[in-house]
PDB file of N, CA and C in Angstrom:
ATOM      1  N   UNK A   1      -9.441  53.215 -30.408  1.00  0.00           N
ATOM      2  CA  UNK A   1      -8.972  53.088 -31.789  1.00  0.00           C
ATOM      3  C   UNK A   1      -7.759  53.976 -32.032  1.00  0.00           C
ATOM      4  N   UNK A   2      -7.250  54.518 -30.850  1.00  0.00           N
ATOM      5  CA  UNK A   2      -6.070  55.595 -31.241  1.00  0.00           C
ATOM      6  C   UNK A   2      -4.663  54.763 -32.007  1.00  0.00           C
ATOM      7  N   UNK A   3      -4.640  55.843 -33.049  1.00  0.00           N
ATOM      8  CA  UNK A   3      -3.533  55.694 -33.819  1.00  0.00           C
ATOM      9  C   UNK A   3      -3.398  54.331 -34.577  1.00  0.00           C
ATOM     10  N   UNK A   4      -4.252  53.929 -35.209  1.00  0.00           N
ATOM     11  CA  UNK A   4      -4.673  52.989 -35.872  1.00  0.00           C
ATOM     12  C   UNK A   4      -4.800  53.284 -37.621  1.00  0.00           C
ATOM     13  N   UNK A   5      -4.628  52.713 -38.346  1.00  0.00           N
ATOM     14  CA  UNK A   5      -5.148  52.977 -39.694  1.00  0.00           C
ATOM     15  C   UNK A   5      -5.709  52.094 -40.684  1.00  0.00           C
ATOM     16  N   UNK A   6      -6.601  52.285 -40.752  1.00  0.00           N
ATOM     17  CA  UNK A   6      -7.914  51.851 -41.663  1.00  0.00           C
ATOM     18  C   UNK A   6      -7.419  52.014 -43.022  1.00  0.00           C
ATOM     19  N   UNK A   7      -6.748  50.641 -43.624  1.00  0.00           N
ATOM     20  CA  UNK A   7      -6.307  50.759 -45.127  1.00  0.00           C
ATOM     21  C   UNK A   7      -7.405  51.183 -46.117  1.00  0.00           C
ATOM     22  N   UNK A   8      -8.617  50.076 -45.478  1.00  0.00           N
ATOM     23  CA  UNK A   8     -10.076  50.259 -46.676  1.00  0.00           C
ATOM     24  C   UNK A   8     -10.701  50.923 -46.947  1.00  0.00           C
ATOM     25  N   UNK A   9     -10.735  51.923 -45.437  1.00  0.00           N
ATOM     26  CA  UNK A   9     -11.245  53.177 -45.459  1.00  0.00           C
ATOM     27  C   UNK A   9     -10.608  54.406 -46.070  1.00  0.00           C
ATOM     28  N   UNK A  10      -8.791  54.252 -46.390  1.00  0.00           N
ATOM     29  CA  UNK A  10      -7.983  55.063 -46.130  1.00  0.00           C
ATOM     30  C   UNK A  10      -8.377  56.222 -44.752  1.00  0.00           C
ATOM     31  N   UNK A  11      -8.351  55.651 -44.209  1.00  0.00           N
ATOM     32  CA  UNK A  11      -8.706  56.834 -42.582  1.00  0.00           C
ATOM     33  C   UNK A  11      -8.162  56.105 -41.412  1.00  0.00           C
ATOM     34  N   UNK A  12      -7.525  57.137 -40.483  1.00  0.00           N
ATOM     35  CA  UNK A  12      -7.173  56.815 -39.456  1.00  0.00           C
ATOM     36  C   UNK A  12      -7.707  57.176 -38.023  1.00  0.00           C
ATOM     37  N   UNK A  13      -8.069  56.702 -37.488  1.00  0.00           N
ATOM     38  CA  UNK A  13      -8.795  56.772 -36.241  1.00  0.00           C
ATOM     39  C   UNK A  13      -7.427  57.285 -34.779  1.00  0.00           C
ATOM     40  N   UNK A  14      -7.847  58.178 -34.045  1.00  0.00           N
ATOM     41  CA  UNK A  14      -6.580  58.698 -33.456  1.00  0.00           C
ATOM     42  C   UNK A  14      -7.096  59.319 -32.087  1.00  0.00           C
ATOM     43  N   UNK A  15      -6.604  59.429 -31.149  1.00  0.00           N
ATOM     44  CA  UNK A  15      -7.289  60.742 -29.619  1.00  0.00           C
ATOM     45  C   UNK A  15      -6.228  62.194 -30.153  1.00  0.00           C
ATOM     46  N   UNK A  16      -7.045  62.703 -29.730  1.00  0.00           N
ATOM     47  CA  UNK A  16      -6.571  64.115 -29.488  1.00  0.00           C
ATOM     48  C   UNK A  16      -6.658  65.080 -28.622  1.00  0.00           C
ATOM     49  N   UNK A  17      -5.939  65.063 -27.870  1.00  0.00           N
ATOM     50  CA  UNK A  17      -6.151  65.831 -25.995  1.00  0.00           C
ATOM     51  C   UNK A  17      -5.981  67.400 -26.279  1.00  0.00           C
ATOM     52  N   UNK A  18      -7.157  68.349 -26.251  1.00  0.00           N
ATOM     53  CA  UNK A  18      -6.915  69.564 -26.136  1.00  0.00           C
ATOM     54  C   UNK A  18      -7.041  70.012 -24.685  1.00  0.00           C
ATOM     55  N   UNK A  19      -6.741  71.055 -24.656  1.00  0.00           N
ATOM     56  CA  UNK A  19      -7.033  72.185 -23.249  1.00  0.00           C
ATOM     57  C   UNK A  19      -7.901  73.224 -23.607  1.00  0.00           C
ATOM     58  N   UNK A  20      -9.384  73.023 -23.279  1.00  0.00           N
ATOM     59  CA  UNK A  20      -9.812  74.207 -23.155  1.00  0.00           C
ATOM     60  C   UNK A  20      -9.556  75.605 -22.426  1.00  0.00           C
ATOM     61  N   UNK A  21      -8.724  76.130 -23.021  1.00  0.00           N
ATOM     62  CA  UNK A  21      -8.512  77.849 -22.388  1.00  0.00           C
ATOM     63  C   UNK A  21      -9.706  78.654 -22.413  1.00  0.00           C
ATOM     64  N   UNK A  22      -9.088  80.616 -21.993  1.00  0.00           N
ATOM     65  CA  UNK A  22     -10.111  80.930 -22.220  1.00  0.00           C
ATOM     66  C   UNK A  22     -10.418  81.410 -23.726  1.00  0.00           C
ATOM     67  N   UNK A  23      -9.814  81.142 -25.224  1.00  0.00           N
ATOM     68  CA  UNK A  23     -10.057  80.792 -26.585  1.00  0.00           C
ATOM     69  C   UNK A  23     -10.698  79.904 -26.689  1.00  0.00           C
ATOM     70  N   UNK A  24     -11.244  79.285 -25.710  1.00  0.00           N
ATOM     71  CA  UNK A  24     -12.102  77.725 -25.847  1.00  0.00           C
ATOM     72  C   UNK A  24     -11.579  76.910 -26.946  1.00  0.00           C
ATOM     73  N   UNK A  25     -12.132  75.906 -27.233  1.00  0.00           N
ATOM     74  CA  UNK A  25     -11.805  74.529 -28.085  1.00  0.00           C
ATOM     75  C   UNK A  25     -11.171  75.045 -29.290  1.00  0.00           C
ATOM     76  N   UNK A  26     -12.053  76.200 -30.165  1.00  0.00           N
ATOM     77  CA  UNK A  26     -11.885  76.911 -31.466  1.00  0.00           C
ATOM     78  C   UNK A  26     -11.887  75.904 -32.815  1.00  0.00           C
ATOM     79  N   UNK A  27     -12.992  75.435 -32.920  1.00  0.00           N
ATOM     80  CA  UNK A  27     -13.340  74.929 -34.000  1.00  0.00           C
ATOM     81  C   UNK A  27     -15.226  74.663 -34.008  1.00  0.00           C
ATOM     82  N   UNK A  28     -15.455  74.526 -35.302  1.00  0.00           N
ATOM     83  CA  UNK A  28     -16.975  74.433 -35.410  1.00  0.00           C
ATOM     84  C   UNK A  28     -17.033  73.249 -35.773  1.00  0.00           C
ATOM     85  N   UNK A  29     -18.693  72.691 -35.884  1.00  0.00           N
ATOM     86  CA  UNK A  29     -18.884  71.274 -36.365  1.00  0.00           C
ATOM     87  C   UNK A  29     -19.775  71.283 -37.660  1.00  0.00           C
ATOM     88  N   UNK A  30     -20.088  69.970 -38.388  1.00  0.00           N
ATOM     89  CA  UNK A  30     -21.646  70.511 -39.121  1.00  0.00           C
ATOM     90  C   UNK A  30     -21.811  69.223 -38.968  1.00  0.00           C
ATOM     91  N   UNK A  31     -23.122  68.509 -39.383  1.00  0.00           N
ATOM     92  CA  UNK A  31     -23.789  67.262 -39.563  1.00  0.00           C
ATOM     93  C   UNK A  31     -24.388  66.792 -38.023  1.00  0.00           C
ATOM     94  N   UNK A  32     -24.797  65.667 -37.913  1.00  0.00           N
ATOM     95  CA  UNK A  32     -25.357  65.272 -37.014  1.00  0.00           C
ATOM     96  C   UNK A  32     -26.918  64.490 -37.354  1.00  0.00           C
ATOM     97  N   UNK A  33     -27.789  63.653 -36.772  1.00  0.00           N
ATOM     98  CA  UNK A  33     -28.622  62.935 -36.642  1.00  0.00           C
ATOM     99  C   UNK A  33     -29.339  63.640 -37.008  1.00  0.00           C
ATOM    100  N   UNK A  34     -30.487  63.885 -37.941  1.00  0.00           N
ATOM    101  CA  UNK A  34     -31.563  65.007 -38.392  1.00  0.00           C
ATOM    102  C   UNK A  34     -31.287  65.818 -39.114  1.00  0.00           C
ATOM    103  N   UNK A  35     -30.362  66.058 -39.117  1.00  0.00           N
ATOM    104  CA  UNK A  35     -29.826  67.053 -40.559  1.00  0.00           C
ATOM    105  C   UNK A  35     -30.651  67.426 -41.489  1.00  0.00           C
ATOM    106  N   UNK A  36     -30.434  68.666 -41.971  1.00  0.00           N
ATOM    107  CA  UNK A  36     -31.475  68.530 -43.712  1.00  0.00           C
ATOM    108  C   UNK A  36     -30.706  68.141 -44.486  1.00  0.00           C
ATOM    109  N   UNK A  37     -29.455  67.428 -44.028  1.00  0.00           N
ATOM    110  CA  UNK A  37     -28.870  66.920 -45.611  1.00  0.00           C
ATOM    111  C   UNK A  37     -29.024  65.276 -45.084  1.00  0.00           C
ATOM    112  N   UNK A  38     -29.753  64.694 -44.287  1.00  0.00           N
ATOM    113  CA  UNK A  38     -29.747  63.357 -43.897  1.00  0.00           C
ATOM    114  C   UNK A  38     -29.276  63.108 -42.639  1.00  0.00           C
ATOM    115  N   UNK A  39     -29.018  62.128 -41.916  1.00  0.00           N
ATOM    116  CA  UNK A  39     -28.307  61.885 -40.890  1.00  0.00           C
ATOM    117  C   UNK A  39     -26.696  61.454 -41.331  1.00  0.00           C
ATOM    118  N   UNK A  40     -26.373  62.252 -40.721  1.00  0.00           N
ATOM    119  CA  UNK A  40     -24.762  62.497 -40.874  1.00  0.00           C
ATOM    120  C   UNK A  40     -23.717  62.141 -39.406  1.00  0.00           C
ATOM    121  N   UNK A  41     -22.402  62.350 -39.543  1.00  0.00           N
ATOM    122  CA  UNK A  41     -21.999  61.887 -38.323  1.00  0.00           C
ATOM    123  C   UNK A  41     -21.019  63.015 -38.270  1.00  0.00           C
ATOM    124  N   UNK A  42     -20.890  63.306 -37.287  1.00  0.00           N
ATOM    125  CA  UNK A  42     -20.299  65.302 -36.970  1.00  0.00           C
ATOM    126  C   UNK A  42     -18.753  65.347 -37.211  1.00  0.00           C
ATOM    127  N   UNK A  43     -18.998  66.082 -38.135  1.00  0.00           N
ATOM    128  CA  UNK A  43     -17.491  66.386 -38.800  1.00  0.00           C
ATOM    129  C   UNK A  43     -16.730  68.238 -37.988  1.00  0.00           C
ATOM    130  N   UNK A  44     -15.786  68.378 -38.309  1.00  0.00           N
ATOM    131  CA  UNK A  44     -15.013  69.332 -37.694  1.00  0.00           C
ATOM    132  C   UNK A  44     -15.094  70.542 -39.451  1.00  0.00           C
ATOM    133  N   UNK A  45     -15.745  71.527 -38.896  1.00  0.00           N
ATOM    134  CA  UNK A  45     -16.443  72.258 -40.050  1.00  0.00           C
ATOM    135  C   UNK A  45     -14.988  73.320 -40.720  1.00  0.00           C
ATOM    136  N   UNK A  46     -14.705  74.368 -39.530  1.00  0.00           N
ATOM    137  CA  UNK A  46     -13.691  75.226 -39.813  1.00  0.00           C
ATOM    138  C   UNK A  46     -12.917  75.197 -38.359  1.00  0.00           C
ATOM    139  N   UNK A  47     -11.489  75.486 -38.550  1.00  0.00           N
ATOM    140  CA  UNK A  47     -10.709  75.727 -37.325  1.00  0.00           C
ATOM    141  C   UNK A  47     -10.536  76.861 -37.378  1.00  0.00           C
ATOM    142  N   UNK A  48     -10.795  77.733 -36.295  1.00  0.00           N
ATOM    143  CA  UNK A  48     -10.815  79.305 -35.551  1.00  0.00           C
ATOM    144  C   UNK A  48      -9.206  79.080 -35.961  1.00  0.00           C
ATOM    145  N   UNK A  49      -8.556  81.202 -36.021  1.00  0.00           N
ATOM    146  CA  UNK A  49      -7.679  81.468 -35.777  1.00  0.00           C
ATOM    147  C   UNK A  49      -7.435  81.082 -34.392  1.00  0.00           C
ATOM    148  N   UNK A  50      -8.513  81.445 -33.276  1.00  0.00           N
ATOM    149  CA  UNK A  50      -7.630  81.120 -31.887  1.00  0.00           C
ATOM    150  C   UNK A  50      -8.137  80.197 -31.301  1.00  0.00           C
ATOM    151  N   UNK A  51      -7.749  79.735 -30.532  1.00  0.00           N
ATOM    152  CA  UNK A  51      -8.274  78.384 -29.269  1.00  0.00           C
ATOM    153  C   UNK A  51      -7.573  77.177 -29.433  1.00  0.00           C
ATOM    154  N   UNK A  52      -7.792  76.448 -28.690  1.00  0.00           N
ATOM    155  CA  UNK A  52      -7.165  74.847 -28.185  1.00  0.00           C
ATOM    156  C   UNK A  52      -6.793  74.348 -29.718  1.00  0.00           C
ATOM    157  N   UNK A  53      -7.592  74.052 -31.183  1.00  0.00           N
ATOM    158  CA  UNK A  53      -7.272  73.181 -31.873  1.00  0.00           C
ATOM    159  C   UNK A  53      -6.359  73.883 -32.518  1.00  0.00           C
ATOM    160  N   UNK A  54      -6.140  74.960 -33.138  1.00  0.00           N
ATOM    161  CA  UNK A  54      -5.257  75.652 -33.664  1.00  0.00           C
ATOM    162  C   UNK A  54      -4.205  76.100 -32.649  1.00  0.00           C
ATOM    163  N   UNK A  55      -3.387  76.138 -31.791  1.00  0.00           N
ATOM    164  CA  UNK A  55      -2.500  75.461 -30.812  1.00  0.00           C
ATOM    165  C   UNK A  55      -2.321  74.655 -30.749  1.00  0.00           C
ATOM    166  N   UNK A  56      -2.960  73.714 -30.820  1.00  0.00           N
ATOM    167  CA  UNK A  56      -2.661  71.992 -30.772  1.00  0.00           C
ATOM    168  C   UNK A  56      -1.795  71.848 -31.911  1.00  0.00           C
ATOM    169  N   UNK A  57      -2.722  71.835 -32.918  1.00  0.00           N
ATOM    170  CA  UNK A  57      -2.583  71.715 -34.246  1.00  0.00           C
ATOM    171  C   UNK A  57      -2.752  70.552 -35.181  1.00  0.00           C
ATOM    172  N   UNK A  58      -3.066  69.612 -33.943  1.00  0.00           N
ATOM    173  CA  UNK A  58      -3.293  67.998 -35.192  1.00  0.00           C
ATOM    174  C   UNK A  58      -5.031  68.260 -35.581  1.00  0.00           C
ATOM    175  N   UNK A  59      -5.780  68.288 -35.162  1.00  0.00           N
ATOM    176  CA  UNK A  59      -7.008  68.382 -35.262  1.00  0.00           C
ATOM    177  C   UNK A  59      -7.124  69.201 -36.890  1.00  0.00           C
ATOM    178  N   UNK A  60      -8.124  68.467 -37.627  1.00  0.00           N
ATOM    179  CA  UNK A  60      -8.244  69.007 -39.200  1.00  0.00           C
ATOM    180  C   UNK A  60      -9.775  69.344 -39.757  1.00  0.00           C
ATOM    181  N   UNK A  61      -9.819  70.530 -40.194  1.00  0.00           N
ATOM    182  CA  UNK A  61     -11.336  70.282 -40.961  1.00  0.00           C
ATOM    183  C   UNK A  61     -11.270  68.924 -41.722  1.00  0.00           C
ATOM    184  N   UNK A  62     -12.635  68.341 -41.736  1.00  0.00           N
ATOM    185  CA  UNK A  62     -13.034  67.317 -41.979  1.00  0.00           C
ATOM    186  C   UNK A  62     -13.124  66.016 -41.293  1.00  0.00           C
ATOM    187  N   UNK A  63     -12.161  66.566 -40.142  1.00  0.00           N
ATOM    188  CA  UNK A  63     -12.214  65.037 -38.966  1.00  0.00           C
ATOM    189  C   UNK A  63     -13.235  64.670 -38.361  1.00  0.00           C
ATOM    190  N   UNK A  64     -13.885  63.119 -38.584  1.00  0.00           N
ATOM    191  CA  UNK A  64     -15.419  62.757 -37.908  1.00  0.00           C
ATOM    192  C   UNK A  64     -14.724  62.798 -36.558  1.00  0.00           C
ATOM    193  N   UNK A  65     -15.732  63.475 -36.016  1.00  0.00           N
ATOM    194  CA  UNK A  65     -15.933  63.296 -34.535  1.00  0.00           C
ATOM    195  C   UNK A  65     -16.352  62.119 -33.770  1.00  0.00           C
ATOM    196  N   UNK A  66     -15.549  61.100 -32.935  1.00  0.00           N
ATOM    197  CA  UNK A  66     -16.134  59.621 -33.116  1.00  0.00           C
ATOM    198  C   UNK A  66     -16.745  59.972 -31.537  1.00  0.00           C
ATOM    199  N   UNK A  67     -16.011  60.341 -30.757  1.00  0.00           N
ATOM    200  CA  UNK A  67     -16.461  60.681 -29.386  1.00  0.00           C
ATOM    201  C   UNK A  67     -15.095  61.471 -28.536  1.00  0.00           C
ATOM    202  N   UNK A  68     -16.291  62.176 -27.594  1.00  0.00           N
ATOM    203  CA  UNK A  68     -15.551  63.366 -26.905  1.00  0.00           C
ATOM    204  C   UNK A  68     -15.585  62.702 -25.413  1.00  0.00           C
ATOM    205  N   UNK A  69     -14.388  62.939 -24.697  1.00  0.00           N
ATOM    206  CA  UNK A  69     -14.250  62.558 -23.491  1.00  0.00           C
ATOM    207  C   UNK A  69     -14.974  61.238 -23.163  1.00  0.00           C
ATOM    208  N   UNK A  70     -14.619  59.873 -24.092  1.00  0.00           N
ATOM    209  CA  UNK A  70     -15.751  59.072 -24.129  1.00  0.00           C
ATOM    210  C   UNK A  70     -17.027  58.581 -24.456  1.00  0.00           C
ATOM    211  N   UNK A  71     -17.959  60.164 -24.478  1.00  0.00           N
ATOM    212  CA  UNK A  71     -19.254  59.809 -25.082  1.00  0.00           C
ATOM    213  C   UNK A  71     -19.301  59.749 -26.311  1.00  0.00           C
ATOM    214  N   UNK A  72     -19.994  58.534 -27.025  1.00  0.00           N
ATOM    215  CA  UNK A  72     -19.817  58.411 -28.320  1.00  0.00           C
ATOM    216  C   UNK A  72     -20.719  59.931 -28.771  1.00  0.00           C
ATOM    217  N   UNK A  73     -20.217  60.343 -30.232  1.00  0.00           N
ATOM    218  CA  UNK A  73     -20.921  61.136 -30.782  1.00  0.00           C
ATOM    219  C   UNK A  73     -22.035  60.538 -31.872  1.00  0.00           C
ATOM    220  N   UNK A  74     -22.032  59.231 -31.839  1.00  0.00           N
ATOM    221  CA  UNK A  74     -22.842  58.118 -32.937  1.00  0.00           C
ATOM    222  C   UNK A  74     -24.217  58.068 -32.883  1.00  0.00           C
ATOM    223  N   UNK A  75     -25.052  58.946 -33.574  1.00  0.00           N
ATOM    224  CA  UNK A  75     -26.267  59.637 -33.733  1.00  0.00           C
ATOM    225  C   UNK A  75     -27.010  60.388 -32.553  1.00  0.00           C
ATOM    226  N   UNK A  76     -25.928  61.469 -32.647  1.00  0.00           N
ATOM    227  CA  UNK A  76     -26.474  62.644 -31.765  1.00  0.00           C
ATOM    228  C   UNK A  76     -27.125  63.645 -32.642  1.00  0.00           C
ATOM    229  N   UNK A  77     -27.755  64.574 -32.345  1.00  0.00           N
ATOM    230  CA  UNK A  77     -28.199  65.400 -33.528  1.00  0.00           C
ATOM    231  C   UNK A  77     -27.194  66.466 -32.542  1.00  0.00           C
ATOM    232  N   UNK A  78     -27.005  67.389 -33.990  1.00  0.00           N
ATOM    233  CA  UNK A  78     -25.783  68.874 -34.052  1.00  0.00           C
ATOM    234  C   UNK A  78     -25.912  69.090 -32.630  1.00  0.00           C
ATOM    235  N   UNK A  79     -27.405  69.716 -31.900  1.00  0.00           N
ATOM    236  CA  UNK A  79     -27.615  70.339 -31.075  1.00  0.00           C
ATOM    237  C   UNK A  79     -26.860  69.626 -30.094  1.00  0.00           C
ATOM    238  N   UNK A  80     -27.410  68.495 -29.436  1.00  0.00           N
ATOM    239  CA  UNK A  80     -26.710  67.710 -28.697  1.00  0.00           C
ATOM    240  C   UNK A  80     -25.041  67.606 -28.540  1.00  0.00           C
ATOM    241  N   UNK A  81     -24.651  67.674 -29.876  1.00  0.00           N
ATOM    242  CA  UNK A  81     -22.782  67.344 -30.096  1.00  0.00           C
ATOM    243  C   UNK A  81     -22.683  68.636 -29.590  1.00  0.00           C
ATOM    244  N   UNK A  82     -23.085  69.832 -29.815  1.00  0.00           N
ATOM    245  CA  UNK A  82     -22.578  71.141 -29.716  1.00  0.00           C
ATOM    246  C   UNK A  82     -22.574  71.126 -28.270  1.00  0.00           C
ATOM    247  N   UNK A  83     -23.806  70.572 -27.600  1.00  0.00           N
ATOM    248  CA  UNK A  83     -23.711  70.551 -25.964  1.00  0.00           C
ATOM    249  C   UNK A  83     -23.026  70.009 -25.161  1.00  0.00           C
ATOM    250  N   UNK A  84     -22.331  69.072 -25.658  1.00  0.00           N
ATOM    251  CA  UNK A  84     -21.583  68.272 -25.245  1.00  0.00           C
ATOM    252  C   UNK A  84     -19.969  68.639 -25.210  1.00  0.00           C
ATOM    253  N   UNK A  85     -19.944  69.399 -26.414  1.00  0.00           N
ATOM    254  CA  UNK A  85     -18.685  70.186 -26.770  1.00  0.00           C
ATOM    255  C   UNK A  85     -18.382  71.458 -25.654  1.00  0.00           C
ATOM    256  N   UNK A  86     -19.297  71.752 -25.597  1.00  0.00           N
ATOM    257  CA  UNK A  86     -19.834  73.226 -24.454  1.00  0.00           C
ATOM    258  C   UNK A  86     -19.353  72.443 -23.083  1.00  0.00           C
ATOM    259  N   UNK A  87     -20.126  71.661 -22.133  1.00  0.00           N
ATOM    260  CA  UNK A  87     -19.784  71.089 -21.097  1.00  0.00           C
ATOM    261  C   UNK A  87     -19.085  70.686 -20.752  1.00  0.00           C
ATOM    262  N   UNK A  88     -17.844  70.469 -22.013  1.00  0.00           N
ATOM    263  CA  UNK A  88     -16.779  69.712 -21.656  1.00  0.00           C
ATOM    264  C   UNK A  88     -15.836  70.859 -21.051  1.00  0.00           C
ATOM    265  N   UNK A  89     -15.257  71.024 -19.633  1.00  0.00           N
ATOM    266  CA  UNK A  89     -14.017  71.426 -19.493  1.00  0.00           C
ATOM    267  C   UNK A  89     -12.662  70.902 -19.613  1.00  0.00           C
ATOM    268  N   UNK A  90     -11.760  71.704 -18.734  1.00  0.00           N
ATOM    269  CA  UNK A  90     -10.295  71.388 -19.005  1.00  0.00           C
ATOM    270  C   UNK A  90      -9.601  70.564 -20.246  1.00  0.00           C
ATOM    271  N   UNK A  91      -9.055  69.573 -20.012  1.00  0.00           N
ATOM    272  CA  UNK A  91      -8.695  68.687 -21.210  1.00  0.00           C
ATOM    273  C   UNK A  91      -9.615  67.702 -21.387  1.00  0.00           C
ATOM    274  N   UNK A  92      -9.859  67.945 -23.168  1.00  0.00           N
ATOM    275  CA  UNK A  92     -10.828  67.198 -23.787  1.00  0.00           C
ATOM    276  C   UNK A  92     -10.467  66.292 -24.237  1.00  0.00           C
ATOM    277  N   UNK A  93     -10.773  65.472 -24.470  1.00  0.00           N
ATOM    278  CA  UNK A  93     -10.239  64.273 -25.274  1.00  0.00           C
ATOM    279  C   UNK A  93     -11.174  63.524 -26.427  1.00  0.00           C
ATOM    280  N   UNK A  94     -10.226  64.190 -27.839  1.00  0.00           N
ATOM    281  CA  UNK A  94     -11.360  64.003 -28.833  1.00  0.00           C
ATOM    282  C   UNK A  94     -10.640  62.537 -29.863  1.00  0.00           C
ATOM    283  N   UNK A  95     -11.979  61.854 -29.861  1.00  0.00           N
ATOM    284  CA  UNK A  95     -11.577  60.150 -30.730  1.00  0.00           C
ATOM    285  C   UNK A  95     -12.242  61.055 -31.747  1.00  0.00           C
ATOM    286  N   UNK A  96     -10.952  60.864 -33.097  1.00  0.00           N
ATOM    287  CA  UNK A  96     -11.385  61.528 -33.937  1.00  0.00           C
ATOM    288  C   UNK A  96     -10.941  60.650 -35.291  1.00  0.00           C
ATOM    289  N   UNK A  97     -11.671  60.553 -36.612  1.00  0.00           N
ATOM    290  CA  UNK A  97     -11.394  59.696 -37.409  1.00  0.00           C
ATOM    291  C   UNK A  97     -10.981  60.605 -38.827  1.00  0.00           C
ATOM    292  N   UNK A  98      -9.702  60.537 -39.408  1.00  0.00           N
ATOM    293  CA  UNK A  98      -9.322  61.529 -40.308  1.00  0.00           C
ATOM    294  C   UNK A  98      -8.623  61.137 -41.053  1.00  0.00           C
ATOM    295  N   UNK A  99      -9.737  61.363 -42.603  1.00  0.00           N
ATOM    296  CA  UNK A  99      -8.858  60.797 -43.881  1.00  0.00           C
ATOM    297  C   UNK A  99      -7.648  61.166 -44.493  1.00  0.00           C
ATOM    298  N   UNK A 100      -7.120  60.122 -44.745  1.00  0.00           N
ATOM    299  CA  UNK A 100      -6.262  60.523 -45.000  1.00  0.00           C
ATOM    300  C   UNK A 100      -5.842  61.021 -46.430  1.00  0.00           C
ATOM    301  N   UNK A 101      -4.670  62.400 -46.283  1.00  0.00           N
ATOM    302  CA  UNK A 101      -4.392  63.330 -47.902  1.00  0.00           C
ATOM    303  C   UNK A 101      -5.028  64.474 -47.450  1.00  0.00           C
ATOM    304  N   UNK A 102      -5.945  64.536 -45.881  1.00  0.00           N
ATOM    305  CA  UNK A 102      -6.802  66.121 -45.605  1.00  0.00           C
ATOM    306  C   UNK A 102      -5.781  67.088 -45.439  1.00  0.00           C
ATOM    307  N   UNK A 103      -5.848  68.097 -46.140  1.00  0.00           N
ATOM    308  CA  UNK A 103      -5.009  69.291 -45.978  1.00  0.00           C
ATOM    309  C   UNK A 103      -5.166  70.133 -44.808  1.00  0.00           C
ATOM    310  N   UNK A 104      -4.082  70.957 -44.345  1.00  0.00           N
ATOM    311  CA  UNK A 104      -4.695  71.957 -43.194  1.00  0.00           C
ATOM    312  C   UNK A 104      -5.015  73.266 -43.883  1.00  0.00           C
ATOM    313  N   UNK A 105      -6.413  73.542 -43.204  1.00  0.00           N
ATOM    314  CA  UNK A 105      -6.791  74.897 -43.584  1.00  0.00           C
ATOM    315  C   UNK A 105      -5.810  75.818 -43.544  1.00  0.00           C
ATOM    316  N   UNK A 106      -5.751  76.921 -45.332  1.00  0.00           N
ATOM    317  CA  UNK A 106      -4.805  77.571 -44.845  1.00  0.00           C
ATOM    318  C   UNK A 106      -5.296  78.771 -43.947  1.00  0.00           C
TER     319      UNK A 106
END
């Protein structure tokens, strides 16, 4: 779905190739399958001062996480996405879906 845009949704679906260094990825997630707020689909929570996404710099709080290096993230629970996030080395490659008007954290 890279670089595509979803009028109905207003959201655009996009890849985003980081390098895990040793700052790792540097961003958190929240939601996921089981949730106490429901089953949710894993969003990008806060971006760290240091690591891969803040270097990069396209990557945004609020971007659904559609899948990492391929594996869909489409009802994983947190734990699982987080493990998956963990295992991943070198360059990651994140399908990520991000509405559009999201501001960057200042």
């Amino acid at each position: 779905c890279e670089h595509r845009w979803n009028s109905y949704r207003g959201s655009h679906c996009r890849s985003i190739t980081l390098h895990r260094g040793t700052s790792g990825l540097g961003f958190s997630i929240v939601g996921g399958f089981g949730s106490p707020h429901g089953d949710l689909p894993i969003y990008v929570k806060t971006i760290f001062p240091k690591g891969a996404a803040v270097e990069d710099g396209t990557l945004k709080c609020g971007d659904q996480i559609l899948a990492v290096n391929g594996i869909s993230m489409e009802g994983v629970s947190h734990t699982e996405a987080v493990d998956i996030l963990k295992r991943s080395r070198g360059h990651i490659v994140l399908t990520v879906l991000s509405q559009m008007g999201l501001q960057e954290q200042p």
